[in-house]
N, C-alpha and C. Protein backbone atom coordinates (compact mmCIF):
# COMPACT_ATOMS: atom_id res chain seq x y z
N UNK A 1 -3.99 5.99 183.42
CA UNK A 1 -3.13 6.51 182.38
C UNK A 1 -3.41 7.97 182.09
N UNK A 2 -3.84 8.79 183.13
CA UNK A 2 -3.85 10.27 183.09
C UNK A 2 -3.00 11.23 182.59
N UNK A 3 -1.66 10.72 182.99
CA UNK A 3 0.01 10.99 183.07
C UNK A 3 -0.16 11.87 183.83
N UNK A 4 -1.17 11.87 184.91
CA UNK A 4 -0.84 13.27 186.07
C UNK A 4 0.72 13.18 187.04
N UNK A 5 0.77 12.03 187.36
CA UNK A 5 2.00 11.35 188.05
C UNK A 5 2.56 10.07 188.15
N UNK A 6 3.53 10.05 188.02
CA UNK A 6 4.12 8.59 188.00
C UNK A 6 3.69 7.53 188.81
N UNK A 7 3.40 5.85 188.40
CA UNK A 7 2.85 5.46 189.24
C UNK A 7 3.73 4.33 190.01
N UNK A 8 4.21 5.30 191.12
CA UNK A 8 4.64 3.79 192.56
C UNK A 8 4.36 2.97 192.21
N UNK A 9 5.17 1.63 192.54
CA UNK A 9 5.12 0.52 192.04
C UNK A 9 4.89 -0.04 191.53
N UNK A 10 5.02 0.38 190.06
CA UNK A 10 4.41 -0.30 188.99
C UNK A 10 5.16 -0.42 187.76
N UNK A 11 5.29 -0.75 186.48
CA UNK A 11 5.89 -0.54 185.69
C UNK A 11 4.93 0.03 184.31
N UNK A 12 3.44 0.20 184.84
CA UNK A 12 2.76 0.78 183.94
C UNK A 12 3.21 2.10 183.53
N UNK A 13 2.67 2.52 182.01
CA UNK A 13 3.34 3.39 181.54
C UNK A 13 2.65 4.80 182.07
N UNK A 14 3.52 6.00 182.38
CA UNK A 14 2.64 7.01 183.31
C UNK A 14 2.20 8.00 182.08
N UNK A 15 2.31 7.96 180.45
CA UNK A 15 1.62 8.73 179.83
C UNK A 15 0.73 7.73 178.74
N UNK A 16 -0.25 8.40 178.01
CA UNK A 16 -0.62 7.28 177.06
C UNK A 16 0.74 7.42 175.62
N UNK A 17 0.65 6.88 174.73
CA UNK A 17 1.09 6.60 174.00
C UNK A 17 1.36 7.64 172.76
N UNK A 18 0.03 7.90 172.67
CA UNK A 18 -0.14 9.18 171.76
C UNK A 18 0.24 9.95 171.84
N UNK A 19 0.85 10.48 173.64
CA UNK A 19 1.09 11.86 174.27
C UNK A 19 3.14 11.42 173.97
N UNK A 20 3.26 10.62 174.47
CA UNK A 20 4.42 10.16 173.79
C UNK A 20 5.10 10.78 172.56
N UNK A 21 3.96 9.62 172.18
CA UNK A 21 4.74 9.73 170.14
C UNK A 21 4.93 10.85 169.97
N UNK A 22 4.24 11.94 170.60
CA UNK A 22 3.68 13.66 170.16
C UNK A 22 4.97 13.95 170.73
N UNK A 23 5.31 13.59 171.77
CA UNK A 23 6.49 14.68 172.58
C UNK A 23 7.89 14.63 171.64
N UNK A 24 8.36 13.12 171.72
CA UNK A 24 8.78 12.54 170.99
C UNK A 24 9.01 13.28 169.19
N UNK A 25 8.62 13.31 168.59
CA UNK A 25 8.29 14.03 167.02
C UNK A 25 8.76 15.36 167.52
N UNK A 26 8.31 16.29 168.94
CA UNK A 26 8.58 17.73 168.93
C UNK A 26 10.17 17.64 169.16
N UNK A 27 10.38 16.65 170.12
CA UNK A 27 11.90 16.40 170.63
C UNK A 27 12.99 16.77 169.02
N UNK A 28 12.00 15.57 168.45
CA UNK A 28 13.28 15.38 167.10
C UNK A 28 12.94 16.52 166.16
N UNK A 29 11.79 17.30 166.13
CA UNK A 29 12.05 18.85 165.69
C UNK A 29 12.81 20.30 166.21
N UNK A 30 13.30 19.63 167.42
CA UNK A 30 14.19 20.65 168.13
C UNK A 30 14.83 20.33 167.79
N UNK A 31 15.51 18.55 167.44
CA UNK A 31 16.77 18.12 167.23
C UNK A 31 17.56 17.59 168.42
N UNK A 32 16.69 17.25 169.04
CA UNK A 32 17.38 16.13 170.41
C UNK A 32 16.94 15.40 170.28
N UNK A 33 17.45 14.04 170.96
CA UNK A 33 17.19 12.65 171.21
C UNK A 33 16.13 12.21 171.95
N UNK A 34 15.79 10.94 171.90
CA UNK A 34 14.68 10.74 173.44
C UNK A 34 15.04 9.33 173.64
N UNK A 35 15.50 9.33 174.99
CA UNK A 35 15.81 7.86 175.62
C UNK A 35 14.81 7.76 176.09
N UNK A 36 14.31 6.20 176.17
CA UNK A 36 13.18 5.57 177.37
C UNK A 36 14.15 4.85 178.09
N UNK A 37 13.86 5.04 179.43
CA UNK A 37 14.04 4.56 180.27
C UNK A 37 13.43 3.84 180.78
N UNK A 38 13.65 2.22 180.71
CA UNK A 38 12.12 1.15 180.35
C UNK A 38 12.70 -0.23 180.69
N UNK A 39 12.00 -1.05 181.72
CA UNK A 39 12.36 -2.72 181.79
C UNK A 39 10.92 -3.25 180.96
N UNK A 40 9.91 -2.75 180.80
CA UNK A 40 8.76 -3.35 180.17
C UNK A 40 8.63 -3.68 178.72
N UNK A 41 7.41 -4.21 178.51
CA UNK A 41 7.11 -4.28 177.39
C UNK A 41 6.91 -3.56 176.49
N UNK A 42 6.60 -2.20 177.25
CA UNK A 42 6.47 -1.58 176.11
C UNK A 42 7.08 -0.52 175.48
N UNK A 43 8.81 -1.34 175.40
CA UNK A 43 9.70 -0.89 175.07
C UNK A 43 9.11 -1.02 173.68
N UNK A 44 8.32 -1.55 173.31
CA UNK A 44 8.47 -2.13 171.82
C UNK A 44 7.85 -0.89 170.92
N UNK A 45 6.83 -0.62 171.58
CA UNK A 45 5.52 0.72 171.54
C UNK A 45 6.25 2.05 171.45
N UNK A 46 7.63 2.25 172.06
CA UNK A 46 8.00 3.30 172.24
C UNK A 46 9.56 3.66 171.18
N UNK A 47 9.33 2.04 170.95
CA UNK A 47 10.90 2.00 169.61
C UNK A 47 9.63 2.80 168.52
N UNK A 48 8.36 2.03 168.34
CA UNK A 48 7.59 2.52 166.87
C UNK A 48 7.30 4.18 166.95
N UNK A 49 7.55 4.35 168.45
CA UNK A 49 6.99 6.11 169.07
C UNK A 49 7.88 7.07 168.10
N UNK A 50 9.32 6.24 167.86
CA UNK A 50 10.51 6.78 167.69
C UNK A 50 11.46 7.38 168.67
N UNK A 51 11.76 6.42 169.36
CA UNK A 51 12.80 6.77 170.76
C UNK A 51 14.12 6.51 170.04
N UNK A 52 14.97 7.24 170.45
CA UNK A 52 16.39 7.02 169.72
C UNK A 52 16.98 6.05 170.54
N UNK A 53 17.15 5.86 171.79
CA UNK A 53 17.71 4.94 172.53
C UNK A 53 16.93 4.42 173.60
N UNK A 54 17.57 3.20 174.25
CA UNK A 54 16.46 2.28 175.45
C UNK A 54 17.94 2.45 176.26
N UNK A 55 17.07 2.53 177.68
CA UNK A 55 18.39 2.39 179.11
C UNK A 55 17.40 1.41 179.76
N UNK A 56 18.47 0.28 180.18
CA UNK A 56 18.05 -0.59 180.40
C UNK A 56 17.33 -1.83 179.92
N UNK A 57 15.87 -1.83 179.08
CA UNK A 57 15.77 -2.53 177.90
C UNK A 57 15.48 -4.12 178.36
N UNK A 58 15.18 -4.61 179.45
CA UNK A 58 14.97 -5.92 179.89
C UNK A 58 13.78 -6.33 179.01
N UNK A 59 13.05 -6.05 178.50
CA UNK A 59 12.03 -6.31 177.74
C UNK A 59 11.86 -6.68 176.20
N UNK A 60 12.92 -6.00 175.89
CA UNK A 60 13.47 -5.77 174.23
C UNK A 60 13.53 -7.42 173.97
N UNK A 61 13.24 -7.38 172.26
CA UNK A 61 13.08 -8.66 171.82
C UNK A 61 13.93 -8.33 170.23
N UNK A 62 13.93 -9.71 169.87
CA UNK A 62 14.96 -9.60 168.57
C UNK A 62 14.35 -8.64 167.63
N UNK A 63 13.02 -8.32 167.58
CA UNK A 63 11.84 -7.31 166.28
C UNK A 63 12.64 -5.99 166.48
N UNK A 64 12.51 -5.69 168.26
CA UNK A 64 12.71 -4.31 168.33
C UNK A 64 14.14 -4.07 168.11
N UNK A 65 14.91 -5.14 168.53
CA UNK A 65 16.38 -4.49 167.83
C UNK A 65 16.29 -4.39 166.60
N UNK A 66 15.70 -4.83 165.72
CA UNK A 66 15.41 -4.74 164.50
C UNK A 66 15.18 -3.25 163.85
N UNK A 67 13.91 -3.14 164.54
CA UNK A 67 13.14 -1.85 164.73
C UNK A 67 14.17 -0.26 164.68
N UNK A 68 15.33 -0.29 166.12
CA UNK A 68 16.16 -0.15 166.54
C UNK A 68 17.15 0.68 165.73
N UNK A 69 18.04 -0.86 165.50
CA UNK A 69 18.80 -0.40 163.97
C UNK A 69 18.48 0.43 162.83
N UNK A 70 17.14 -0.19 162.39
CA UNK A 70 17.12 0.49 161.08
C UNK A 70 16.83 2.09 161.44
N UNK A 71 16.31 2.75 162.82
CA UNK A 71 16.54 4.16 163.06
C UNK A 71 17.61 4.52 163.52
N UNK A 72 18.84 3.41 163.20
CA UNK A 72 19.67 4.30 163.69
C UNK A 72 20.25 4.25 165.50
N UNK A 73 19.67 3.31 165.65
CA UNK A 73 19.12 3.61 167.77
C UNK A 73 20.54 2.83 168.45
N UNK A 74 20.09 3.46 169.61
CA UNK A 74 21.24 2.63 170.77
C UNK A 74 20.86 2.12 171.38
N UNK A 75 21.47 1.29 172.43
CA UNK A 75 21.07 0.77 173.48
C UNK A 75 21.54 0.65 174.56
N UNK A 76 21.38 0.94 175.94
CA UNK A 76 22.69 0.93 176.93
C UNK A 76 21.88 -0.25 178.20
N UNK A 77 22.64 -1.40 178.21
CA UNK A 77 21.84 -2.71 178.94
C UNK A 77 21.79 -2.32 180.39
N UNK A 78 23.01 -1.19 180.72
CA UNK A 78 22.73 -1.42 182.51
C UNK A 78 22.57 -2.53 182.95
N UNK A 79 23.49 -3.49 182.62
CA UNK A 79 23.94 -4.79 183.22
C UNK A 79 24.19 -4.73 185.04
N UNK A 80 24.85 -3.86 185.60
CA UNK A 80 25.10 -3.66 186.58
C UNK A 80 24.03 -3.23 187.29
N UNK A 81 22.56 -2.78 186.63
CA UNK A 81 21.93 -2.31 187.66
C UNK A 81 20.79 -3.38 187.77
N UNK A 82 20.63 -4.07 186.50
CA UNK A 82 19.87 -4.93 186.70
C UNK A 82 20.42 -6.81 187.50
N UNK A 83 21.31 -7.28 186.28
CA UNK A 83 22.08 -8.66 186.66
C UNK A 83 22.73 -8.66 187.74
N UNK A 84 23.37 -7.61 188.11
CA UNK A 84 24.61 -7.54 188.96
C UNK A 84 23.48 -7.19 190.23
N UNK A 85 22.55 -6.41 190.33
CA UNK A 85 21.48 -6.40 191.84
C UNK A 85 20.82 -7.33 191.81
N UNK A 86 20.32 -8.46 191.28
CA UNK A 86 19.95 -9.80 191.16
C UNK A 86 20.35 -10.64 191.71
N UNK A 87 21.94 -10.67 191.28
CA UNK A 87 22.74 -11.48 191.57
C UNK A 87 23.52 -11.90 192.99
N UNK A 88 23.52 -10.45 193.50
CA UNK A 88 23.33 -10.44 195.20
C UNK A 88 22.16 -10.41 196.08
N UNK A 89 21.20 -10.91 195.22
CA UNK A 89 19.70 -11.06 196.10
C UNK A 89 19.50 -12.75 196.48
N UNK A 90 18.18 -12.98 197.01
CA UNK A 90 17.90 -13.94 197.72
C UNK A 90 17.68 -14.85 196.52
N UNK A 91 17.98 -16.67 196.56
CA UNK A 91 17.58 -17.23 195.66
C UNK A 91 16.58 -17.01 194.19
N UNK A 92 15.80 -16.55 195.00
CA UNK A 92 14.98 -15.78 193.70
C UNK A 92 15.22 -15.00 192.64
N UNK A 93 15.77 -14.08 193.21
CA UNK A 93 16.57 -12.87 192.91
C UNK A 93 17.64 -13.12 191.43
N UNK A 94 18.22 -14.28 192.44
CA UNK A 94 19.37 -15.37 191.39
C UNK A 94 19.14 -16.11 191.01
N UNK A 95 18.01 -16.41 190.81
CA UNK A 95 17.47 -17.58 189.16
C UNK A 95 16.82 -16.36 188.25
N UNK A 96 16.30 -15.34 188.49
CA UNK A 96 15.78 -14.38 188.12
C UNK A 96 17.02 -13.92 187.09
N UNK A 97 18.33 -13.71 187.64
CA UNK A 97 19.59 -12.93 187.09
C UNK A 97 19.75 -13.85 186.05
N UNK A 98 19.96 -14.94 186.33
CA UNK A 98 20.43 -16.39 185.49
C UNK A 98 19.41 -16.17 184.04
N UNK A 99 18.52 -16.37 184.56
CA UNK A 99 17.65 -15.94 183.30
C UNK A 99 17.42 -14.81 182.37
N UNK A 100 17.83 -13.91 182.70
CA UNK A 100 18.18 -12.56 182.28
C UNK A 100 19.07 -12.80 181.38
N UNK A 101 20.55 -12.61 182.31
CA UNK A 101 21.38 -13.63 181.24
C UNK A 101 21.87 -14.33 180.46
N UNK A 102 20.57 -14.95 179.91
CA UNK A 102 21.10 -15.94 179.34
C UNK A 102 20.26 -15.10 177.67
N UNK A 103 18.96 -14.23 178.49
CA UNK A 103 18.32 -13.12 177.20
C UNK A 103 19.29 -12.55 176.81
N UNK A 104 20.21 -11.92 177.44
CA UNK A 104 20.72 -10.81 176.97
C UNK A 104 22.80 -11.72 176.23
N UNK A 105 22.78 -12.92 176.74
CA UNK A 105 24.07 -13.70 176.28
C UNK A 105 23.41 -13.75 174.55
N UNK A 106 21.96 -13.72 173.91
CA UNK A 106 21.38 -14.12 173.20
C UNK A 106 21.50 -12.50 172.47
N UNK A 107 20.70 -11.76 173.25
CA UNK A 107 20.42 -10.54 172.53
C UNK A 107 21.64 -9.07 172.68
N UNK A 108 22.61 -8.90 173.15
CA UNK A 108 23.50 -7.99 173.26
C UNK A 108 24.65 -8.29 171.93
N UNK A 109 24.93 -9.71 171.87
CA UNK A 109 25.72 -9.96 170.46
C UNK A 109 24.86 -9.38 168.97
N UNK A 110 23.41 -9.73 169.25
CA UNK A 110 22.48 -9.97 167.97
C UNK A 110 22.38 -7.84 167.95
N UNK A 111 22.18 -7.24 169.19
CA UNK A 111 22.08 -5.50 168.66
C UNK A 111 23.49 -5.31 168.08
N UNK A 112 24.39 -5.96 168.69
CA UNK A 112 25.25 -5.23 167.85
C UNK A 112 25.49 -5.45 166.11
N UNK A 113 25.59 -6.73 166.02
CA UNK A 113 25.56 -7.17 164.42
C UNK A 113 24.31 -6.84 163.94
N UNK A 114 23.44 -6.37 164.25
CA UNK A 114 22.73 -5.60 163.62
C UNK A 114 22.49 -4.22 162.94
N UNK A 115 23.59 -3.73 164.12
CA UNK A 115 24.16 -2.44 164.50
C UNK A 115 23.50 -0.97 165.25
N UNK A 116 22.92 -1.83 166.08
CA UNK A 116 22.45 -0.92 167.52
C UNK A 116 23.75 -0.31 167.97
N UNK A 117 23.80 0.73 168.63
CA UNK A 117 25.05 1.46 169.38
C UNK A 117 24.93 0.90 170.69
N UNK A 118 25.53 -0.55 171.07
CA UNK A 118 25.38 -0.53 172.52
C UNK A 118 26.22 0.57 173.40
N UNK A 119 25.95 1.08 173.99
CA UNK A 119 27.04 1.71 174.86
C UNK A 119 27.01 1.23 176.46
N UNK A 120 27.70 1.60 177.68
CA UNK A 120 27.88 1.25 178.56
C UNK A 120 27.06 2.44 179.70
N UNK A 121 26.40 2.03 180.87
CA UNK A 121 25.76 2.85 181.75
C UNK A 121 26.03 2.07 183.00
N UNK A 122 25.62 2.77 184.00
CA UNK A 122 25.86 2.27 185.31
C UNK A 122 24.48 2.07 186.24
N UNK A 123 23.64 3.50 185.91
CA UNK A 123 22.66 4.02 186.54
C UNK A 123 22.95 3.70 188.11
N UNK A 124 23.66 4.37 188.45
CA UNK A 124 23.76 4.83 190.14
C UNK A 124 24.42 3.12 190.51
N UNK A 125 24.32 2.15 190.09
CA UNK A 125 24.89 0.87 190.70
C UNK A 125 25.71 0.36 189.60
N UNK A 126 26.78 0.02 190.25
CA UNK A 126 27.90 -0.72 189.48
C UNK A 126 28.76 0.49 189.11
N UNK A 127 29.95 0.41 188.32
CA UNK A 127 31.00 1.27 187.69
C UNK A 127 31.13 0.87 186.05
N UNK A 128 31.43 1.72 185.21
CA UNK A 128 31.76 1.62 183.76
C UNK A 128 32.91 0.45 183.67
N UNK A 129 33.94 0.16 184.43
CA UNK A 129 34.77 -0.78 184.61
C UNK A 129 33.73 -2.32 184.74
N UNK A 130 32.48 -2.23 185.48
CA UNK A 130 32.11 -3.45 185.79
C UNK A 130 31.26 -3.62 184.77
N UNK A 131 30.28 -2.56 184.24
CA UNK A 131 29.74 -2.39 183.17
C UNK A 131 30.39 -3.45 181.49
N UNK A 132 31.81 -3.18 181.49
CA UNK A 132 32.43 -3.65 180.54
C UNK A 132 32.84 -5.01 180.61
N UNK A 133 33.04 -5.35 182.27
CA UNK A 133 33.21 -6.43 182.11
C UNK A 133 32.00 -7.25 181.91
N UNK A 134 30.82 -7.20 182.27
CA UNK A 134 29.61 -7.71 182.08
C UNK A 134 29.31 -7.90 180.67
N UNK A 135 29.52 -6.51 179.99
CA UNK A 135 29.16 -6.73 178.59
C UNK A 135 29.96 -7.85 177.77
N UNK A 136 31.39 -7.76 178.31
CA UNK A 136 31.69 -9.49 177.62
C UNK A 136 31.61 -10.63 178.17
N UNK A 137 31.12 -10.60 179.16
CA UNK A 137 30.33 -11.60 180.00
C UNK A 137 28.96 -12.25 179.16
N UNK A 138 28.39 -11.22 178.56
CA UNK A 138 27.31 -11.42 177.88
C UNK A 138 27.58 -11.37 176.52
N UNK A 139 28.46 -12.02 176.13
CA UNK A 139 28.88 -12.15 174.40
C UNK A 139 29.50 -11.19 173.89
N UNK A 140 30.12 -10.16 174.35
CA UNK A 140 30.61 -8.89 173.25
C UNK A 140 32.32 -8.91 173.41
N UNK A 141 33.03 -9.08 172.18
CA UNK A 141 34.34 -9.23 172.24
C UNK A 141 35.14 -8.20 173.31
N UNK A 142 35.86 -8.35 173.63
CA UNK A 142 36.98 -7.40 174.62
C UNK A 142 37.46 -5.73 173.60
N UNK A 143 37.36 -6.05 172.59
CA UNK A 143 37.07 -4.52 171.72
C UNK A 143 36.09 -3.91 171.94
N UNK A 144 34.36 -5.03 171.71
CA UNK A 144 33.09 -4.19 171.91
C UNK A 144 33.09 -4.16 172.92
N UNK A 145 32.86 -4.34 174.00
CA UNK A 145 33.38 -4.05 175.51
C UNK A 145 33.47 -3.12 175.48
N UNK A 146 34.83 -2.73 175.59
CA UNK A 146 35.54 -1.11 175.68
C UNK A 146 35.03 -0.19 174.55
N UNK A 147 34.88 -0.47 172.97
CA UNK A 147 34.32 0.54 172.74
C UNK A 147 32.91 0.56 172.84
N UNK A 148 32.15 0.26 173.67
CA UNK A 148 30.60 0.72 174.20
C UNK A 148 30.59 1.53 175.15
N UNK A 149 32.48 1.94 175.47
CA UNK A 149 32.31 2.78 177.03
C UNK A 149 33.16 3.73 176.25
N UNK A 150 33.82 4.23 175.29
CA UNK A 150 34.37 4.80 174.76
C UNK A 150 34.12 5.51 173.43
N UNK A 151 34.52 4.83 172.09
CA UNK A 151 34.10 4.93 170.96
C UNK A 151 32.67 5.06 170.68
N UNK A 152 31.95 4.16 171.01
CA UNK A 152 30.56 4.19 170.35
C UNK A 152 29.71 4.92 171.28
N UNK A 153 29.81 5.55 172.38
CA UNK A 153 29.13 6.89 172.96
C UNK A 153 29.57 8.29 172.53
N UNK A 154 30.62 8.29 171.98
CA UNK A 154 31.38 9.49 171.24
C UNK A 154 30.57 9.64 169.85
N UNK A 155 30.44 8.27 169.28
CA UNK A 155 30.22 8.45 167.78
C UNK A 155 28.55 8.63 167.95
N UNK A 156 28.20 7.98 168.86
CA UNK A 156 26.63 8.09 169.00
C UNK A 156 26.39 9.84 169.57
N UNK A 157 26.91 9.77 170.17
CA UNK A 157 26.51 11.48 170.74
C UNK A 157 27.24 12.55 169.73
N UNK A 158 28.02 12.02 169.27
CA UNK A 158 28.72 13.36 168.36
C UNK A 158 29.98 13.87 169.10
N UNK A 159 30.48 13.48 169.68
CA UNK A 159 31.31 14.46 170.56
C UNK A 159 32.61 13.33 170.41
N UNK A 160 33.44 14.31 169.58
CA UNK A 160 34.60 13.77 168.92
C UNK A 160 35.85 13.31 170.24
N UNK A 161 36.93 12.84 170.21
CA UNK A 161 37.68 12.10 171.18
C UNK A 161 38.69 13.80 171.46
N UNK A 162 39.01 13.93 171.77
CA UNK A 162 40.12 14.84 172.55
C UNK A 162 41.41 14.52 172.70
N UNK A 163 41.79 15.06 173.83
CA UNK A 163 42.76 14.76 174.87
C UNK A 163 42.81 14.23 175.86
N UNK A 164 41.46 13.50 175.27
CA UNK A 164 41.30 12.36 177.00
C UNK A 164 42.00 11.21 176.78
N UNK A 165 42.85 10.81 177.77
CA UNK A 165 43.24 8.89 177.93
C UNK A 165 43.17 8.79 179.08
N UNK A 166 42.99 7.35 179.02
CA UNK A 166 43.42 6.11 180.41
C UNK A 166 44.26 5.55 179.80
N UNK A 167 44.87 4.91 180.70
CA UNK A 167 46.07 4.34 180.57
C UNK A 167 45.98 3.27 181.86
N UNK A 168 46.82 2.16 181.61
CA UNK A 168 46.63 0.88 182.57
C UNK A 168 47.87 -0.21 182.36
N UNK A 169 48.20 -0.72 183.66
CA UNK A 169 49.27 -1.14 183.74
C UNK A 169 49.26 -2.73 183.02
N UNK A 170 48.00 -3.51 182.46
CA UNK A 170 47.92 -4.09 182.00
C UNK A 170 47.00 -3.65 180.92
N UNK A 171 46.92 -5.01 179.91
CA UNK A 171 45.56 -4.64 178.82
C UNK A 171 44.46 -4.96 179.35
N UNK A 172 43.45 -4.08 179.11
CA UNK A 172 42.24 -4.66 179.30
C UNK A 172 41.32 -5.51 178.83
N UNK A 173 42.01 -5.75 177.69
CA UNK A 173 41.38 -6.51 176.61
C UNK A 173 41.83 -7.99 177.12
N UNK A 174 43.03 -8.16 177.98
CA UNK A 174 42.94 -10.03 177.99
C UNK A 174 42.18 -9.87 179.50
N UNK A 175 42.26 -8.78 180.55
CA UNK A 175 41.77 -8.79 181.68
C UNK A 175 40.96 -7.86 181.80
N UNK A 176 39.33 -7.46 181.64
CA UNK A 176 38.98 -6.52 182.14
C UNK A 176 38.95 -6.11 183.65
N UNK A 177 39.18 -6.85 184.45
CA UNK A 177 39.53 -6.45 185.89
C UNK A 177 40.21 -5.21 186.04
N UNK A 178 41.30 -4.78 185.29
CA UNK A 178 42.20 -3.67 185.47
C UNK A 178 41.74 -2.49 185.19
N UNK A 179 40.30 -2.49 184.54
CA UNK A 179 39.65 -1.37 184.53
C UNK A 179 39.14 -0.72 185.76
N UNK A 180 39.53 -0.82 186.69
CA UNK A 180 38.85 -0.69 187.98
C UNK A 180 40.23 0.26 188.87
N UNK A 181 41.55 -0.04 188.12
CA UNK A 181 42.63 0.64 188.38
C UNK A 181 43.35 1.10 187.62
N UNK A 182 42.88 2.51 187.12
CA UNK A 182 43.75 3.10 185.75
C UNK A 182 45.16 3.32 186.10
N UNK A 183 45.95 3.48 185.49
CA UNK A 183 47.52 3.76 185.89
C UNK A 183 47.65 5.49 185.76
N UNK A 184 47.15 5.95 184.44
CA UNK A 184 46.70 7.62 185.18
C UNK A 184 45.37 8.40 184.19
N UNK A 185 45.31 9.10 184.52
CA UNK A 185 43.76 9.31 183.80
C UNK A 185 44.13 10.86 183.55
N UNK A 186 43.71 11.33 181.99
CA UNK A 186 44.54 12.82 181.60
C UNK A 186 42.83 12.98 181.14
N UNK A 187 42.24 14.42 181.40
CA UNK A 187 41.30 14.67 180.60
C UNK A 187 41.62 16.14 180.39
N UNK A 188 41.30 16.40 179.20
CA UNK A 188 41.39 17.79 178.01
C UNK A 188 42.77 18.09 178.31
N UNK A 189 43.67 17.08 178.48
CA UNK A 189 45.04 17.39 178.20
C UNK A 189 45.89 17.95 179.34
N UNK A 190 45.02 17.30 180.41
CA UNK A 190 45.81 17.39 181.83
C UNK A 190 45.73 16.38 182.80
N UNK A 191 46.29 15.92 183.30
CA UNK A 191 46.53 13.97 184.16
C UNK A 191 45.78 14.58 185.22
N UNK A 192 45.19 14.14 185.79
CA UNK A 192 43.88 14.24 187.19
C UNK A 192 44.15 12.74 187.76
N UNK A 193 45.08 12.19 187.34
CA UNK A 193 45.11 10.88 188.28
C UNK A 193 46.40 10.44 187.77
């Protein structure tokens, strides 16, 4: 736990804790955020550090959404990088996913009524389209869905709505499938698709 370099294959943490919390506190005296980027346990260590948001979050338990909320925090599950690469692996792989699933069918409804900001991520695997559909796969109405890829990353980051739309030849709300084929896509007030 030197924090000289990250450690290959492992999920141990590559700084101590203290060095953390410290960075962390300077972060939120500049006035930026600090995501962990974390499947471990000690997501929990790093909600008390004061992390504003978790990516990914396989570890998280009902306390730390707790924890979570009351600062205010987000959460983005990366369903697609975790369930969805599981799920095309070897038996293992896919009782592994199954079980995941069934944490997060439990815990993705409970951040939100708590009022964690889930929002939607991909991290290099999967698409925001598959992202959404997962998230109501895992308990979140066809509204929270879409706004975890829309609304509640706007309101969480600050960065007010524009002149951006999608648009789609069906709703997405009875089919999320159609998110995968917008009908045309306008951003800052010009169609790019």
């Amino acid at each position: 736990m030197d924090g000289a370099v990250p450690r290959r294959g492992t999920n141990a943490p590559t700084y101590p804790i203290e060095v953390v919390t410290a960075a962390i506190a300077a972060a939120h005296r500049a006035g930026a955020r600090v995501a962990a980027h974390t499947n471990d346990a000690v997501v929990s260590a790093l909600i008390a550090a004061g992390v504003d948001s978790v990516e990914h979050g396989g570890a998280l338990n009902d306390a730390d959404l707790e924890k979570l909320a009351a600062a205010g925090g987000a959460w983005t599950p990366t369903l697609c990088a975790s369930i969805g690469v599981m799920r095309r692996g070897n038996e293992e792989a896919r009782r592994r996913a199954a079980e995941q699933s069934e944490r997060y069918r439990m815990l993705i409804p409970r951040a939100v009524e708590l009022g964690v900001t889930v929002m939607t991520g991909s991290d290099v695997i999967g698409s925001v389209a598959e992202e959404i559909a997962m998230l109501f796969e895992h308990g979140l109405t066809p509204e929270q869905a879409l706004d975890a890829a829309v609304g509640a990353p706007r309101a969480y980051l600050d960065r007010p709505g524009g002149d951006d739309l999608v648009t789609y030849a069906a709703d997405p709300r009875d089919n999320p499938e159609v998110l995968a084929t917008p009908a045309a896509v306008v951003l800052r007030g010009h169609r790019v698709r």
